[in-house]
N, C-alpha and C. Protein backbone atom coordinates (compact mmCIF):
# COMPACT_ATOMS: atom_id res chain seq x y z
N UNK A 1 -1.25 2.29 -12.54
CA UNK A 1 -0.92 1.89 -11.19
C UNK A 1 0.42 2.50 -10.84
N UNK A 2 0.18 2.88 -9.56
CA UNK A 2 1.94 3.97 -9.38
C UNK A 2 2.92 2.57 -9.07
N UNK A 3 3.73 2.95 -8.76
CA UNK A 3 5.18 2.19 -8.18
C UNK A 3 4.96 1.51 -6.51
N UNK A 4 4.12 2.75 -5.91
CA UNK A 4 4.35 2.11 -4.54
C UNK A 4 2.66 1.17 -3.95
N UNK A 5 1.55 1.11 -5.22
CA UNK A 5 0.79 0.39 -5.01
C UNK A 5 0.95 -0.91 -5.70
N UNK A 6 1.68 -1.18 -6.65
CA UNK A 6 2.29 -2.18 -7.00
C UNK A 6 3.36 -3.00 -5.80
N UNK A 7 3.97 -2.10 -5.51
CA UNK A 7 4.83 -2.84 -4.10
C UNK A 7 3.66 -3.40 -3.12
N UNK A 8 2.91 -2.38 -2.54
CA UNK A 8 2.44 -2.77 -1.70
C UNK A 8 1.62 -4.13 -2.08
N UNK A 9 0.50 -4.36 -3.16
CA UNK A 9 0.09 -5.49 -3.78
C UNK A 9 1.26 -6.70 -3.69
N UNK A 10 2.30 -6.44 -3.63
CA UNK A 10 3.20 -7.62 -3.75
C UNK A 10 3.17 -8.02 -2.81
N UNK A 11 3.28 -6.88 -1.79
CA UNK A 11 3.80 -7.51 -0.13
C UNK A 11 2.36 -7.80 0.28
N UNK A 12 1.25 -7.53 -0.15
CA UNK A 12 -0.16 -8.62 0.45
C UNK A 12 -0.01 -9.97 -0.07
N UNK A 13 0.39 -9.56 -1.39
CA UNK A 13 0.38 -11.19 -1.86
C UNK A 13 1.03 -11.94 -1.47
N UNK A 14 2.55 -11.30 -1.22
CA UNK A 14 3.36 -12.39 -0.71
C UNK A 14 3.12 -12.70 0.99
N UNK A 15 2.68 -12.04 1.79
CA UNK A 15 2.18 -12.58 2.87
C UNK A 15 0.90 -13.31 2.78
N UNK A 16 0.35 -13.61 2.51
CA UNK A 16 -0.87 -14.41 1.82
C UNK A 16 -0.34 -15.41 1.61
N UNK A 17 0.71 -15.27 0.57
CA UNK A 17 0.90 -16.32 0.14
C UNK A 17 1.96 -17.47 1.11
N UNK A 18 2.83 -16.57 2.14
CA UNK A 18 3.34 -16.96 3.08
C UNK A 18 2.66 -17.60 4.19
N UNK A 19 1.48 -17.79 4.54
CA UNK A 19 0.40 -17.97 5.12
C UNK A 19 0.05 -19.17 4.50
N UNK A 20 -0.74 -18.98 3.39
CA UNK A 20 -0.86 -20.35 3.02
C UNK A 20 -0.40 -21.61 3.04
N UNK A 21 1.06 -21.45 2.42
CA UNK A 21 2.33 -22.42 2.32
C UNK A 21 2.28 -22.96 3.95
N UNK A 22 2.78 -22.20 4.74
CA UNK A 22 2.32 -22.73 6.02
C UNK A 22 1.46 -23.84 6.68
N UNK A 23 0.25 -23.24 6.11
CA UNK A 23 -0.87 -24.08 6.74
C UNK A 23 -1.02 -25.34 5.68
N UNK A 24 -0.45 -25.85 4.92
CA UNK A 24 -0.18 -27.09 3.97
C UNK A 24 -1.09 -27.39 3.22
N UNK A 25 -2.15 -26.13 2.94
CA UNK A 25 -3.65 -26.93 2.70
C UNK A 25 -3.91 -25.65 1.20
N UNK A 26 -3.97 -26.35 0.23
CA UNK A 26 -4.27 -24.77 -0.94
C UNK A 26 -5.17 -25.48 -1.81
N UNK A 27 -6.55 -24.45 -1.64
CA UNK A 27 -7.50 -24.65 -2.89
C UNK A 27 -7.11 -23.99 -4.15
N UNK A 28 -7.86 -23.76 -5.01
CA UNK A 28 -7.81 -22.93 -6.31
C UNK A 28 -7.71 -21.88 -6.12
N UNK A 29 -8.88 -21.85 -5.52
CA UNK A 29 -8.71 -20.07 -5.42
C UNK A 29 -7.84 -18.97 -4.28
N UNK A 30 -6.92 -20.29 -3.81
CA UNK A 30 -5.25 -19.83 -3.09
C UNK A 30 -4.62 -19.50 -3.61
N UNK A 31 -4.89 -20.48 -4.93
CA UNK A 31 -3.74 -21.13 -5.76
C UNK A 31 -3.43 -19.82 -6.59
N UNK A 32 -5.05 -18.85 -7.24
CA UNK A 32 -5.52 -17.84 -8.01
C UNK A 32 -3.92 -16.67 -7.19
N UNK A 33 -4.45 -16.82 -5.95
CA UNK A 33 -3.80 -15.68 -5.18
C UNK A 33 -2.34 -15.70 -5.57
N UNK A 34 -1.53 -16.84 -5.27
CA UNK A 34 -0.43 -17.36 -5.65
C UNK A 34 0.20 -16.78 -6.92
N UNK A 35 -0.51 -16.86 -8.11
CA UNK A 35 -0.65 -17.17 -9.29
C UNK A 35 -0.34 -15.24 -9.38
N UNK A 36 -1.34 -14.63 -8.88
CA UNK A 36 -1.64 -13.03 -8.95
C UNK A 36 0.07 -12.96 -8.18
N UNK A 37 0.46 -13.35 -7.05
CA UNK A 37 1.77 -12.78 -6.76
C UNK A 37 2.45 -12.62 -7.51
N UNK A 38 2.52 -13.98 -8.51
CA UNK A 38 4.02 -14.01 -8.73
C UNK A 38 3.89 -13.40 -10.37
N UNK A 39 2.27 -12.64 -10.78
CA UNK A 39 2.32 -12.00 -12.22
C UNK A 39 2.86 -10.45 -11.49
N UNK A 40 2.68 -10.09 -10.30
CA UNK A 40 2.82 -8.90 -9.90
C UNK A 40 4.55 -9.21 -9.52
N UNK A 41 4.46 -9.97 -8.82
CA UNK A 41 6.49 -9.77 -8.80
C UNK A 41 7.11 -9.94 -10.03
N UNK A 42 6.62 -10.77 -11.00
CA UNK A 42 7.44 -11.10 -12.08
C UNK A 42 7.38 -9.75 -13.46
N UNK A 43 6.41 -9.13 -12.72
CA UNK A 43 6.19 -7.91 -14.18
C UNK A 43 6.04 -8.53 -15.58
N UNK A 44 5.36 -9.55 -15.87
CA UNK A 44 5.03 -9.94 -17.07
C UNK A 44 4.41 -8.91 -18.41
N UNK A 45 4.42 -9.72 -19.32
CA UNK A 45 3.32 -8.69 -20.26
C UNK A 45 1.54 -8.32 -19.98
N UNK A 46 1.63 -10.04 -18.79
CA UNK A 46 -0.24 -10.10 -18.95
C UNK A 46 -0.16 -9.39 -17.74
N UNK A 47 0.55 -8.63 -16.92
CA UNK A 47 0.52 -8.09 -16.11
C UNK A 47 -0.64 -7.00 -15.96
N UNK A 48 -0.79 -6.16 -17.25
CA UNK A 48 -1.98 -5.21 -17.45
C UNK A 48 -3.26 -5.75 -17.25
N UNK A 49 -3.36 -6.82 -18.18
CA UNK A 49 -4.34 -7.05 -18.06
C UNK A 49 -5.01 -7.81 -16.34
N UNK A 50 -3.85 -8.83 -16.54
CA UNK A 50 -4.38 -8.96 -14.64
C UNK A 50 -4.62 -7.91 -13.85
N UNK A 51 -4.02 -6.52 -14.07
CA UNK A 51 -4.45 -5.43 -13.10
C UNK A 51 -5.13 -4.72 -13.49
N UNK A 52 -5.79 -4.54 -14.64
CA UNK A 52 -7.30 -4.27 -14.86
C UNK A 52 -8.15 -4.72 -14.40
N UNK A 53 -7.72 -6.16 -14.25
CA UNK A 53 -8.91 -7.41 -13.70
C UNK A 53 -9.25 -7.37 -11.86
N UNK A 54 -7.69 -7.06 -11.27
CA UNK A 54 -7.90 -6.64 -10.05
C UNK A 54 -8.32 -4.96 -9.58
N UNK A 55 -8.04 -3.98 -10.85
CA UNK A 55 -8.49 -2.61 -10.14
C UNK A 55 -9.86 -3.05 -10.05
N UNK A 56 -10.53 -3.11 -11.46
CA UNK A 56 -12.39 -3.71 -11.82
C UNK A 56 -12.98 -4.47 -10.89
N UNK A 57 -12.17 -5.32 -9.63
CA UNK A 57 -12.95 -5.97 -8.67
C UNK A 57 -12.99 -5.38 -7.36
N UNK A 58 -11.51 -4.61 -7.31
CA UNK A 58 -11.54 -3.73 -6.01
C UNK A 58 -12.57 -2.59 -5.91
N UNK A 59 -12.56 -2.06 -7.52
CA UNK A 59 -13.72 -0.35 -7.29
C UNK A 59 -14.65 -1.39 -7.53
N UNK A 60 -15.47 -2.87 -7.54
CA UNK A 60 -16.55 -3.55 -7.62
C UNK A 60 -17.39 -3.42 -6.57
N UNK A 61 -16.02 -3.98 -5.40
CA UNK A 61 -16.36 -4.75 -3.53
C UNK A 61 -16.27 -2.95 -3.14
N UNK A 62 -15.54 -2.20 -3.32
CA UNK A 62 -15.83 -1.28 -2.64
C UNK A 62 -16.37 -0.08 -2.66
N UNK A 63 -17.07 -0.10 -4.26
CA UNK A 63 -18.31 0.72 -4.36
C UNK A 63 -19.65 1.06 -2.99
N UNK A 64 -19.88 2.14 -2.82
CA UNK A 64 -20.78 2.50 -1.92
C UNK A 64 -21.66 3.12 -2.45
């Protein structure tokens, strides 16, 4: 993953996630979203693997 698709992933998440907080109301799978921000801002170790898990669903949904 380069440098500036990692940024950009942050700044969806964190508007997402800015959105949510807002509207006062968070299921699980908000919560998932939440959860994905802050492994992508925080640069963890499981970081790889969470972005294996998100490239594998993006080329999933947007296979043609």
């Amino acid at each position: 993953m380069t440098e500036q698709s990692a940024v950009l992933l942050a700044v969806v998440f964190g508007f997402i996630t800015v959105l949510l907080v807002r509207s006062r109301e968070m299921k699980w799978w908000e919560a998932a979203l939440v959860g994905l921000f802050g492994m992508y801002l925080g640069q963890t170790p499981l970081l790889f693997a969470v972005d294996g898990l998100v490239h594998w669903f993006i080329s999933t949904v947007t296979r043609t």
